[in-house]
C-alpha atoms as a PDB file:
ATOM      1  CA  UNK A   1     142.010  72.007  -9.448  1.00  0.00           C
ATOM      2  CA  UNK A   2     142.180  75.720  -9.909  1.00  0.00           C
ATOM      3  CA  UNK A   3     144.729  78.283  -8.969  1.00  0.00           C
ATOM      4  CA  UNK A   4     144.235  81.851  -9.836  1.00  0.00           C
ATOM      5  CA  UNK A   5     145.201  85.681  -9.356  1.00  0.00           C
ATOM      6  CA  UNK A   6     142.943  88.640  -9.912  1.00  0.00           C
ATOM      7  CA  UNK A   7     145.112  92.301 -11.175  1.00  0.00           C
ATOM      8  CA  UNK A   8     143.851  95.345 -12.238  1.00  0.00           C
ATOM      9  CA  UNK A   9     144.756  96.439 -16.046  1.00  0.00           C
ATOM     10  CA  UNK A  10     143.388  99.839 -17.239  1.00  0.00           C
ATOM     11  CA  UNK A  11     140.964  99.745 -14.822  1.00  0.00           C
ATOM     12  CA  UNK A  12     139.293  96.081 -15.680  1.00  0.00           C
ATOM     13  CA  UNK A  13     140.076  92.987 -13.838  1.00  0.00           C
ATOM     14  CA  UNK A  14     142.065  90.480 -15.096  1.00  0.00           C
ATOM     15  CA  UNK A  15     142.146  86.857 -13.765  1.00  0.00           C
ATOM     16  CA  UNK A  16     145.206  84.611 -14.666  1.00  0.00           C
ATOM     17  CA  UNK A  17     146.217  81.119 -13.385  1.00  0.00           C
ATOM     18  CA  UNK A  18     146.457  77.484 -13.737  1.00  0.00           C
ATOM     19  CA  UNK A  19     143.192  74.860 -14.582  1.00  0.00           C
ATOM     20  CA  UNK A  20     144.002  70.844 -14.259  1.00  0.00           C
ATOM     21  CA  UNK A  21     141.541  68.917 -15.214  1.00  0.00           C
ATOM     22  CA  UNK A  22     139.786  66.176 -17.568  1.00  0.00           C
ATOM     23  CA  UNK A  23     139.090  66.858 -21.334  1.00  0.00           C
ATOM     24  CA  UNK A  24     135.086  66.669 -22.170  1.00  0.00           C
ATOM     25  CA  UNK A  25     135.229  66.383 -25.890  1.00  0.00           C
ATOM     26  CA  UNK A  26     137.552  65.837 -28.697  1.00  0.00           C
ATOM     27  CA  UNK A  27     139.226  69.213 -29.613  1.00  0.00           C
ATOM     28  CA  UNK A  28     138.318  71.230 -32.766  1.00  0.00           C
ATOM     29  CA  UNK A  29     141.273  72.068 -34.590  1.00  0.00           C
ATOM     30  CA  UNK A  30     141.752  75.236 -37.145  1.00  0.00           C
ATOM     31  CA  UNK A  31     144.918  75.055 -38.431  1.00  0.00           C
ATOM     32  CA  UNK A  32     146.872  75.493 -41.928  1.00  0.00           C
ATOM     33  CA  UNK A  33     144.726  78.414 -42.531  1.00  0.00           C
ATOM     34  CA  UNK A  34     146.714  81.592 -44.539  1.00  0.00           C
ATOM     35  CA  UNK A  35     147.690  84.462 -42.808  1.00  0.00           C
ATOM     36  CA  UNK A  36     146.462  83.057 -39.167  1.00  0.00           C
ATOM     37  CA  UNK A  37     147.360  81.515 -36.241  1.00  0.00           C
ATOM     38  CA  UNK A  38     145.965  78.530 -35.503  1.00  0.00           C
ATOM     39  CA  UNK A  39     143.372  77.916 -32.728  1.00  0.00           C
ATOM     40  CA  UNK A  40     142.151  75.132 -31.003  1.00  0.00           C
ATOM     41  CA  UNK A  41     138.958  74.559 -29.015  1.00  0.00           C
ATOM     42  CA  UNK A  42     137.265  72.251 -26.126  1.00  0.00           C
ATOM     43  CA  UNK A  43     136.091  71.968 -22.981  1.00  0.00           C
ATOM     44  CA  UNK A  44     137.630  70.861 -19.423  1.00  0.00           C
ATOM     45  CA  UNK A  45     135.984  69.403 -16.470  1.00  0.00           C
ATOM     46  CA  UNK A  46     137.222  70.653 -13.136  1.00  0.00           C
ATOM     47  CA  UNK A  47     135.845  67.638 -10.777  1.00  0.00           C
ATOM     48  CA  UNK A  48     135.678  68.990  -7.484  1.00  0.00           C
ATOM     49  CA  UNK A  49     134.567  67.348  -4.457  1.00  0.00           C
ATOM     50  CA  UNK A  50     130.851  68.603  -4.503  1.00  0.00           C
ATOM     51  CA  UNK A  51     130.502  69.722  -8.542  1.00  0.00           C
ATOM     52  CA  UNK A  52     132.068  69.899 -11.721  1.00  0.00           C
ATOM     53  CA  UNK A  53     132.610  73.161 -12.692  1.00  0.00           C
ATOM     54  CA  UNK A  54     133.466  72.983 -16.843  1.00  0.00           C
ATOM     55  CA  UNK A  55     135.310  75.736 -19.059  1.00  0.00           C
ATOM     56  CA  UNK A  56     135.383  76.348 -22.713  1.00  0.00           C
ATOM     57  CA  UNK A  57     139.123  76.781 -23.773  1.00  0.00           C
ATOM     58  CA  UNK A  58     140.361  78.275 -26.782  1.00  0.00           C
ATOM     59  CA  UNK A  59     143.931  77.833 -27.328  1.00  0.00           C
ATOM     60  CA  UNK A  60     146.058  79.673 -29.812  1.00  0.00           C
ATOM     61  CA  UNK A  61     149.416  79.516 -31.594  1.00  0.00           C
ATOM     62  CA  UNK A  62     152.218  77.412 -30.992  1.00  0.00           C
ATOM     63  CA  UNK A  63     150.436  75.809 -28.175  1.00  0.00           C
ATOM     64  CA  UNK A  64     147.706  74.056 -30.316  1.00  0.00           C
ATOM     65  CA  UNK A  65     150.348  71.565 -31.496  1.00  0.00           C
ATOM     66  CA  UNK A  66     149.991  70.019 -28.520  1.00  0.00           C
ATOM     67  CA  UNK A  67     146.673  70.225 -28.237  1.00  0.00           C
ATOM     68  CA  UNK A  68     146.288  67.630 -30.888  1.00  0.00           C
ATOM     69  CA  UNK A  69     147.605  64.983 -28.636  1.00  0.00           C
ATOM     70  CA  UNK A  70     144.350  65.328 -26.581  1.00  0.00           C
ATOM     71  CA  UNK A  71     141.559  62.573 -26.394  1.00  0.00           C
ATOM     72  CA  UNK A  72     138.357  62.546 -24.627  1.00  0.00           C
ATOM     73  CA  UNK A  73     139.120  61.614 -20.842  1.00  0.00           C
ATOM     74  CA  UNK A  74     142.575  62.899 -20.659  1.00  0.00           C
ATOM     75  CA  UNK A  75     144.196  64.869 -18.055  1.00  0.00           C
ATOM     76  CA  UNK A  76     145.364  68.198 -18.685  1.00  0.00           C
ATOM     77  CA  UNK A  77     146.858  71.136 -17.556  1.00  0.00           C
ATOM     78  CA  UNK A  78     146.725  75.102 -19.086  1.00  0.00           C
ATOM     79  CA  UNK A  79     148.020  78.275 -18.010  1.00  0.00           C
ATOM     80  CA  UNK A  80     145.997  81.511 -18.961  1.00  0.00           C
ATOM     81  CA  UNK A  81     143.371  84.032 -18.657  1.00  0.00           C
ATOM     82  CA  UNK A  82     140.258  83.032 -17.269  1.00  0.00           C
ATOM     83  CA  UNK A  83     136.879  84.640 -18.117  1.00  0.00           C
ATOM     84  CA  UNK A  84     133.153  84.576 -17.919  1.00  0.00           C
ATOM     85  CA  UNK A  85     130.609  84.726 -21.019  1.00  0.00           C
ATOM     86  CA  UNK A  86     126.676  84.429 -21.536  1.00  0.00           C
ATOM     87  CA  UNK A  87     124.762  81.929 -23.779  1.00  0.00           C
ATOM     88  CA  UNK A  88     121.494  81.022 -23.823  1.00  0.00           C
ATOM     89  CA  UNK A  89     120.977  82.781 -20.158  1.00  0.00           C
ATOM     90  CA  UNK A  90     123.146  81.042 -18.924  1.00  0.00           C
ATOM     91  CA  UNK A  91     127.149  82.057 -17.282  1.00  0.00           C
ATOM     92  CA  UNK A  92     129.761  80.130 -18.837  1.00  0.00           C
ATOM     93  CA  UNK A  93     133.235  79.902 -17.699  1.00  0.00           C
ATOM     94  CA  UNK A  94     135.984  79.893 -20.193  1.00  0.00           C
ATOM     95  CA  UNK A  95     139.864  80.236 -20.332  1.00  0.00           C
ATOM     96  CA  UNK A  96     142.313  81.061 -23.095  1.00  0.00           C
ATOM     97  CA  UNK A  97     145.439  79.491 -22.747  1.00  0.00           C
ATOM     98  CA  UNK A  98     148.372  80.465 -23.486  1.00  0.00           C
ATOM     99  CA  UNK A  99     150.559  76.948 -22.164  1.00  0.00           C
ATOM    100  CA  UNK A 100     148.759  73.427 -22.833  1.00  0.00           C
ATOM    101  CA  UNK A 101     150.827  70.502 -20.523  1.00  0.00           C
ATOM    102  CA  UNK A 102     149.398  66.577 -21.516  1.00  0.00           C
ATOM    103  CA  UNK A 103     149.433  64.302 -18.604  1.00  0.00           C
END
């Protein structure tokens, strides 16, 4: 499930709102490093009826502590800004998150 707002900031859009869905992979933690925040990366699954439709998230900050609760197959819920990016030719949909909720 998706929910999501589109606002105009200096003239580029910006697209904030809420994912729920299923972790794909075990999340990559960088934390404990000096002088920065820690980050946390993986990917969601957002199973809709027809398709999945799968983001790359990149949390950072406070919120990665709970990130390290999450396992392959879980259900969970983020709050942030979503995006677009290109690799390999291809449009990838990604999110950073700025709240991280385990279900």
């Amino acid at each position: 499930m998706k929910f999501s707002t589109k606002t105009m900031v200096n003239d580029k859009e910006k697209m904030d709102g809420v994912l729920v869905g299923r972790v794909v992979n075990e999340p990559k933690l960088l934390t404990g490093r000096p002088d920065k925040q820690d980050v946390a990366y993986f990917r969601v699954a957002n199973n809709l009826p027809q398709t999945s439709v799968f983001y790359d998230v990149t949390v950072i900050g406070d919120a990665v502590k709970r990130v390290e609760k999450l396992e392959k197959g879980g259900v969970v819920a983020l709050k942030g800004e979503f995006g677009t990016k290109e690799s390999d030719g291809k449009t990838v949909e990604t999110i950073i998150a700025n709240t991280v909720e385990v279900f």
